[in-house]
C-alpha atoms as a PDB file:
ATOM      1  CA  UNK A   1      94.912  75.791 102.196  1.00  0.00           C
ATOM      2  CA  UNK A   2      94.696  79.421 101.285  1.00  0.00           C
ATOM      3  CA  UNK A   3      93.164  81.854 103.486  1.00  0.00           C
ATOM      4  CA  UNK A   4      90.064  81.940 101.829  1.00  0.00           C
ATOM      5  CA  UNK A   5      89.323  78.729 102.178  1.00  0.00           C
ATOM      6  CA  UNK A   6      90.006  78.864 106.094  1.00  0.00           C
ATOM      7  CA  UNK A   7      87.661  81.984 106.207  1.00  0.00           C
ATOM      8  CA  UNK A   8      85.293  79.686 105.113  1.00  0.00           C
ATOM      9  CA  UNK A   9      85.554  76.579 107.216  1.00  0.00           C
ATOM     10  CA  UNK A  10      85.968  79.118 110.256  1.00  0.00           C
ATOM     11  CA  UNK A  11      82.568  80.945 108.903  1.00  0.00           C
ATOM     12  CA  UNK A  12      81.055  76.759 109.230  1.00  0.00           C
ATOM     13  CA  UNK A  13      82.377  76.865 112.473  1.00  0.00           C
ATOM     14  CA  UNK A  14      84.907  73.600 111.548  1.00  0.00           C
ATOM     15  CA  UNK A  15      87.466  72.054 114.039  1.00  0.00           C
ATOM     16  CA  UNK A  16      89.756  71.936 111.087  1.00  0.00           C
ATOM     17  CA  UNK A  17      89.936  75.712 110.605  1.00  0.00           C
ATOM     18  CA  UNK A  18      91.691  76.031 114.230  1.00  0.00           C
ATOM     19  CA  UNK A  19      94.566  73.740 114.051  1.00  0.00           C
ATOM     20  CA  UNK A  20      95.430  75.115 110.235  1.00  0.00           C
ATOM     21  CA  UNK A  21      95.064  78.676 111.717  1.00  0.00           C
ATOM     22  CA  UNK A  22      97.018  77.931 114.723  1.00  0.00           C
ATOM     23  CA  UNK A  23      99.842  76.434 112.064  1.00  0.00           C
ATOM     24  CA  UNK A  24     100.018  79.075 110.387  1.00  0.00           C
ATOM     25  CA  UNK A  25      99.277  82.173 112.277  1.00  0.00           C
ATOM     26  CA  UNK A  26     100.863  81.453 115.791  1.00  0.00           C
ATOM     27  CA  UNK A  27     104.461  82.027 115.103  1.00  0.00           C
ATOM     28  CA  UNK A  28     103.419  85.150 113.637  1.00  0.00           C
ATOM     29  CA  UNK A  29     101.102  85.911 116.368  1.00  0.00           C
ATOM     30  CA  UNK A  30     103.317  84.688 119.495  1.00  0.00           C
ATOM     31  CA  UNK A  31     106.379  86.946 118.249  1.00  0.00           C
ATOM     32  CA  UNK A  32     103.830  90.141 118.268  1.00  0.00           C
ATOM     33  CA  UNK A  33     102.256  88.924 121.854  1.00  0.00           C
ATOM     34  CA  UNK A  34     106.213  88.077 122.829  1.00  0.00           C
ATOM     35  CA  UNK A  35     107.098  91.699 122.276  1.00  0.00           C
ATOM     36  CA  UNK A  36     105.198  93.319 124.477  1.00  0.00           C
ATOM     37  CA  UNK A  37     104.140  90.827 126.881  1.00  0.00           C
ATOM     38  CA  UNK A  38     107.825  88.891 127.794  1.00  0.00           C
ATOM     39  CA  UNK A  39     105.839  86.185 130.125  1.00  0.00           C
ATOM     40  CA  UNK A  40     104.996  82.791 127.838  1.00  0.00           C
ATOM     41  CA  UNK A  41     101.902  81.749 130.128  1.00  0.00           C
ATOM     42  CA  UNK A  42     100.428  85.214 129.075  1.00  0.00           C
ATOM     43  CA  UNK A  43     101.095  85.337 125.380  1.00  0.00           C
ATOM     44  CA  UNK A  44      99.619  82.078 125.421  1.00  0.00           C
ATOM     45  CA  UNK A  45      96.426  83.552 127.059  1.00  0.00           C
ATOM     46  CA  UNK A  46      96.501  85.957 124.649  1.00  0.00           C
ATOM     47  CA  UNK A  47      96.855  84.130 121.678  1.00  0.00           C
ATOM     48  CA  UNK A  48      93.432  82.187 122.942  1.00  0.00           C
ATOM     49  CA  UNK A  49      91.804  84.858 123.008  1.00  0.00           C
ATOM     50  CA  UNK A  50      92.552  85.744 119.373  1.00  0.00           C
ATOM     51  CA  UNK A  51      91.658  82.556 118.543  1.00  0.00           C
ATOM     52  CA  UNK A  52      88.205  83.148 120.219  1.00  0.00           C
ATOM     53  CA  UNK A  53      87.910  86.548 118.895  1.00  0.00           C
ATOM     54  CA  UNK A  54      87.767  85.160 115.235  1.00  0.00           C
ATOM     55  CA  UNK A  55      86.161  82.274 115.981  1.00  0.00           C
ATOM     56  CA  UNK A  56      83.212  84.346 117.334  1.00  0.00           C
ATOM     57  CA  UNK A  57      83.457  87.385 114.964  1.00  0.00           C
ATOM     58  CA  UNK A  58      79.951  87.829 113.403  1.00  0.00           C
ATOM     59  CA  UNK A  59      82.002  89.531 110.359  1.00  0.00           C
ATOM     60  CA  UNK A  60      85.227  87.795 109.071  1.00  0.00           C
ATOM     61  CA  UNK A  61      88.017  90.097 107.693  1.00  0.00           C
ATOM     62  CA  UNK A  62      88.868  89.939 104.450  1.00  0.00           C
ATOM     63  CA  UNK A  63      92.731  90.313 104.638  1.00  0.00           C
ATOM     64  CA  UNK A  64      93.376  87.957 107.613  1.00  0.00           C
ATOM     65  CA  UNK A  65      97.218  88.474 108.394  1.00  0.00           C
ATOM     66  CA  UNK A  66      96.936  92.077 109.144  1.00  0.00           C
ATOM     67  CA  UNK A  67      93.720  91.631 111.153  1.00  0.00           C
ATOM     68  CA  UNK A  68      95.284  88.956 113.655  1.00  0.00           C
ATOM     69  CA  UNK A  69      97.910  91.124 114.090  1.00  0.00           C
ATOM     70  CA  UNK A  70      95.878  93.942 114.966  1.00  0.00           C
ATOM     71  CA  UNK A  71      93.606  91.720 117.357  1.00  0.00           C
ATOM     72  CA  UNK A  72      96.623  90.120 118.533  1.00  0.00           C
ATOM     73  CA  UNK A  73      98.932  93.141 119.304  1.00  0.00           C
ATOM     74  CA  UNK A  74      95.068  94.575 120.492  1.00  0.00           C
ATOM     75  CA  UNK A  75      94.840  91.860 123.069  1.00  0.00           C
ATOM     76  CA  UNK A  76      98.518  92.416 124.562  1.00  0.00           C
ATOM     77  CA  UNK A  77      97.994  95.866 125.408  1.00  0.00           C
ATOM     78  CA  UNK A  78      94.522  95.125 127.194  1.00  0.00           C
ATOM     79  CA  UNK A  79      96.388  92.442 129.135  1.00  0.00           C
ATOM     80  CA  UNK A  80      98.500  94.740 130.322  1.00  0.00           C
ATOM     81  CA  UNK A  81      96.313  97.476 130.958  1.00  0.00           C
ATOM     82  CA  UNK A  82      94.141  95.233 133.281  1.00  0.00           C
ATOM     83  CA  UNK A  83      97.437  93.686 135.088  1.00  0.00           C
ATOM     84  CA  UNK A  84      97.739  94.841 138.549  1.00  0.00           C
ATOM     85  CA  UNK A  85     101.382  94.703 138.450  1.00  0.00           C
ATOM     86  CA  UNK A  86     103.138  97.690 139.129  1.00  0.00           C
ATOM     87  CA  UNK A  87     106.267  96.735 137.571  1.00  0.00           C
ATOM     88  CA  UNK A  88     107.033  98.523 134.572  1.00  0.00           C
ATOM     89  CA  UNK A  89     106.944  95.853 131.349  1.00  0.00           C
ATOM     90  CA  UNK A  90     108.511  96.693 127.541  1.00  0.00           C
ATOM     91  CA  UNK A  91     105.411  98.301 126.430  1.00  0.00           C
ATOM     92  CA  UNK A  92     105.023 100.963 129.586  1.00  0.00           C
ATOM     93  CA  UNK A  93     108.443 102.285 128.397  1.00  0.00           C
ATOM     94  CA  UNK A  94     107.330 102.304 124.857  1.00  0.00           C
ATOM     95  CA  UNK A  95     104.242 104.262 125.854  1.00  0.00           C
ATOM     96  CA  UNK A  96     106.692 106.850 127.682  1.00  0.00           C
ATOM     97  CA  UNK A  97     108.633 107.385 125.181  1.00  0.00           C
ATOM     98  CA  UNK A  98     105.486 108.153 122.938  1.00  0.00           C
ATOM     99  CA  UNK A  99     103.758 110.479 125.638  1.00  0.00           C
ATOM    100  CA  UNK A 100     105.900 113.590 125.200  1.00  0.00           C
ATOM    101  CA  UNK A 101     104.662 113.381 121.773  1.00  0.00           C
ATOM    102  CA  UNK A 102     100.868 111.888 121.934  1.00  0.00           C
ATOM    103  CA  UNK A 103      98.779 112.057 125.063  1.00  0.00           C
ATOM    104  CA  UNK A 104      97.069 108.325 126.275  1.00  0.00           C
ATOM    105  CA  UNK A 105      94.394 107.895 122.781  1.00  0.00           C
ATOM    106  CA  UNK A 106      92.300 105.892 125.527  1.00  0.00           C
ATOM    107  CA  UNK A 107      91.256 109.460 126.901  1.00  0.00           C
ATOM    108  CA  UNK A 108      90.521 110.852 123.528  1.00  0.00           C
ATOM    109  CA  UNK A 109      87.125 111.577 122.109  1.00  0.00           C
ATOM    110  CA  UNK A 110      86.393 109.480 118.948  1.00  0.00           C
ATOM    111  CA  UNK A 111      86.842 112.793 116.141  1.00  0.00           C
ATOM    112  CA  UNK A 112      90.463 113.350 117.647  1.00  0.00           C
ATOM    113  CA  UNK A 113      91.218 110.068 117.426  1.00  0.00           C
ATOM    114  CA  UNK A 114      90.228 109.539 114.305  1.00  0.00           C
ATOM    115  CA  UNK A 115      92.041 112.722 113.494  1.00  0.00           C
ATOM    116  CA  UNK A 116      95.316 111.933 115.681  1.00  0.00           C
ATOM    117  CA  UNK A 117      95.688 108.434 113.343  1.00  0.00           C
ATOM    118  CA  UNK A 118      95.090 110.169 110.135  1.00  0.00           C
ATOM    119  CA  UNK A 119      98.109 112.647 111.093  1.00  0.00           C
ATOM    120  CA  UNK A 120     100.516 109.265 112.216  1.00  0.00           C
ATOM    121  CA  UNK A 121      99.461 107.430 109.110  1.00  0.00           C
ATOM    122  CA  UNK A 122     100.641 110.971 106.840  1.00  0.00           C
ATOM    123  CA  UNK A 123     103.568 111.554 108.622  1.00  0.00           C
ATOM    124  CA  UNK A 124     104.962 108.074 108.549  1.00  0.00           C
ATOM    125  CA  UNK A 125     104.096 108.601 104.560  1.00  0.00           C
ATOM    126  CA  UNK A 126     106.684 111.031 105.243  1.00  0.00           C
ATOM    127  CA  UNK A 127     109.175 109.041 106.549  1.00  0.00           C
ATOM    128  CA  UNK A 128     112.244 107.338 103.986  1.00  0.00           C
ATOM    129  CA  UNK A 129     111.532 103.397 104.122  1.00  0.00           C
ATOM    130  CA  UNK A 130     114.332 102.765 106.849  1.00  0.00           C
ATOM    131  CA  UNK A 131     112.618 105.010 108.864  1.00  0.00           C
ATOM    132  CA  UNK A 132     109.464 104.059 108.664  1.00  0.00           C
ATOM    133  CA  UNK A 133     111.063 100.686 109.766  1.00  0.00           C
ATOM    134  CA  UNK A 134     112.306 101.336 112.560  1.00  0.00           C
ATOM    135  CA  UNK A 135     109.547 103.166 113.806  1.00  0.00           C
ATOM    136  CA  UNK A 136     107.288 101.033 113.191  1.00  0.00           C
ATOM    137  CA  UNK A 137     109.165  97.978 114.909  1.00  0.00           C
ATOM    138  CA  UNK A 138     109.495 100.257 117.974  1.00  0.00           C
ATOM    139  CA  UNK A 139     106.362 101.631 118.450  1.00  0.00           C
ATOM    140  CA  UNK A 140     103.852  99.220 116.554  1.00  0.00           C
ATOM    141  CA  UNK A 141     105.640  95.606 117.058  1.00  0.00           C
ATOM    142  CA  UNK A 142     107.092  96.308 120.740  1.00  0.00           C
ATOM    143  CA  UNK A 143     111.017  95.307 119.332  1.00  0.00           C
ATOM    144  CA  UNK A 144     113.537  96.328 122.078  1.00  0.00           C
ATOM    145  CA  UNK A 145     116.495  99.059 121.246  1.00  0.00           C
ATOM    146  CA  UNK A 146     118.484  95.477 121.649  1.00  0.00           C
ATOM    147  CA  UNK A 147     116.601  93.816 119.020  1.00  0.00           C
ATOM    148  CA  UNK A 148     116.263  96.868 116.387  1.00  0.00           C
ATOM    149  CA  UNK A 149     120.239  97.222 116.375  1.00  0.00           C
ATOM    150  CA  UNK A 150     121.042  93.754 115.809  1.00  0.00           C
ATOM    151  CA  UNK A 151     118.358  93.114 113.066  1.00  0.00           C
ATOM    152  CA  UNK A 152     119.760  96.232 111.440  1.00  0.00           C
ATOM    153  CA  UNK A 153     123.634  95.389 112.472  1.00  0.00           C
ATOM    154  CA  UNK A 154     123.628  99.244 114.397  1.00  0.00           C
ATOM    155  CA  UNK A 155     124.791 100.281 117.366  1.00  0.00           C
ATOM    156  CA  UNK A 156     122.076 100.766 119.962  1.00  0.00           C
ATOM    157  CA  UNK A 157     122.683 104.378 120.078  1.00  0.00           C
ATOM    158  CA  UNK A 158     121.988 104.664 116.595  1.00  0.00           C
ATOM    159  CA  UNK A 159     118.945 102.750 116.984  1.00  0.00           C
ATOM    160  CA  UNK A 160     118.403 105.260 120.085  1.00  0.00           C
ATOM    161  CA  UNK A 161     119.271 108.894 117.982  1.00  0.00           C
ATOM    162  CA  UNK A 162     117.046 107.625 114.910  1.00  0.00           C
ATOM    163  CA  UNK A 163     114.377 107.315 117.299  1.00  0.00           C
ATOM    164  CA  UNK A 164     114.371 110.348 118.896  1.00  0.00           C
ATOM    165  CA  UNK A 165     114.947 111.969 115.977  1.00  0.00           C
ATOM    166  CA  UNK A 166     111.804 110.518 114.658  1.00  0.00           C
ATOM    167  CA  UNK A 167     110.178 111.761 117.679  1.00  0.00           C
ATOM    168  CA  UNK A 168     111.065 114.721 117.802  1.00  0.00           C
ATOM    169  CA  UNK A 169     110.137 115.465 114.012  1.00  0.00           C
ATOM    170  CA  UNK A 170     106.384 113.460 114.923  1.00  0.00           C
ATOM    171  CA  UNK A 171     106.194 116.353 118.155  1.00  0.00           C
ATOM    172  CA  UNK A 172     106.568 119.211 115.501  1.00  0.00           C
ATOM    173  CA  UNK A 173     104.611 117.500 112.855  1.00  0.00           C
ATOM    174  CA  UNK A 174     101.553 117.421 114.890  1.00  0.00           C
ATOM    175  CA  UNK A 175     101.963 120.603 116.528  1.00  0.00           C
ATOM    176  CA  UNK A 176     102.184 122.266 113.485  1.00  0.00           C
ATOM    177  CA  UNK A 177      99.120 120.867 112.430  1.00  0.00           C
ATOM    178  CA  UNK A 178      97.667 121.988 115.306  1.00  0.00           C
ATOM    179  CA  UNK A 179      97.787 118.887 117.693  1.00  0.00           C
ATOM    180  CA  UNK A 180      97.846 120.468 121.282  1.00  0.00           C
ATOM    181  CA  UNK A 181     100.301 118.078 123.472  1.00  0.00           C
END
């Protein structure tokens, strides 16, 4: 069944739609919950509420593999957000790393924001494919150092230099254009 066709049985609200969603999209789904979550019980959560989230979405998407992960990496973050744990998880490191470089977007007015993503989405234009990679499984997907260097067959202090390298050319990259950290 292509995706169209489940957009459409979703959009009539059938039973069907779920179960060829959920065997296609979970895998896909669970590994971006997975990363920045690490407890199954809550990735499952999540996941159900993706499922809900389309299910009840007044407007459908109309490229459906990007938008679950979106929702689904979306969903993560807010469980973690809302946990009362104080330990620190994957994606509270990930978020320090970040800070020297971006301030929390949650405390951002909407124009900066805006603003702030067009600036990312230029500079990684900027970065050479491998790059771009990397940084994206880091800071987007949630991988761990661990992870990166053996998809890549690195060491993890290569992972680790590329990736503050990348940070630190981000840091000058939006303070040149004027980005106050």
């Amino acid at each position: 069944m292509t995706d169209e066709k489940l957009m459409l049985l979703i959009q009539k609200r059938d039973q069907e739609a779920l179960v060829c969603l959920q065997e296609r999209y979970e895998a896909y789904c669970r590994k971006i919950a997975w990363s920045l979550l690490r407890d199954e019980q809550i990735v499952s959560e999540c996941l159900n509420d993706v499922w809900l989230s389309l299910w009840g979405s007044p407007e459908l998407p109309h490229d459906l593999k990007p938008w679950l992960a979106k929702v689904t990496r979306n969903a993560a973050l807010h469980r973690i957000r809302s946990s009362e744990a104080q330990k620190r998880s994957g994606c509270t490191v990930l978020l320090d790393e970040l800070a020297e470089c971006i301030p929390d977007p949650l405390r951002q007015q909407e124009a900066e924001t805006q603003w702030l993503k067009e600036l990312l989405e230029n500079f990684l234009r900027t970065l050479k494919k491998e790059e771009r990679y990397v940084f994206l499984r880091r800071y987007w997907y949630g991988y761990t150092i661990g992870e990166l260097a053996a998809e890549l067959s690195w060491r993890e202090a290569k992972v680790n230099s590329l990736l503050y390298r990348l940070r630190q050319r981000l840091k000058e990259c939006l303070q040149k254009e004027g980005y106050r950290l």
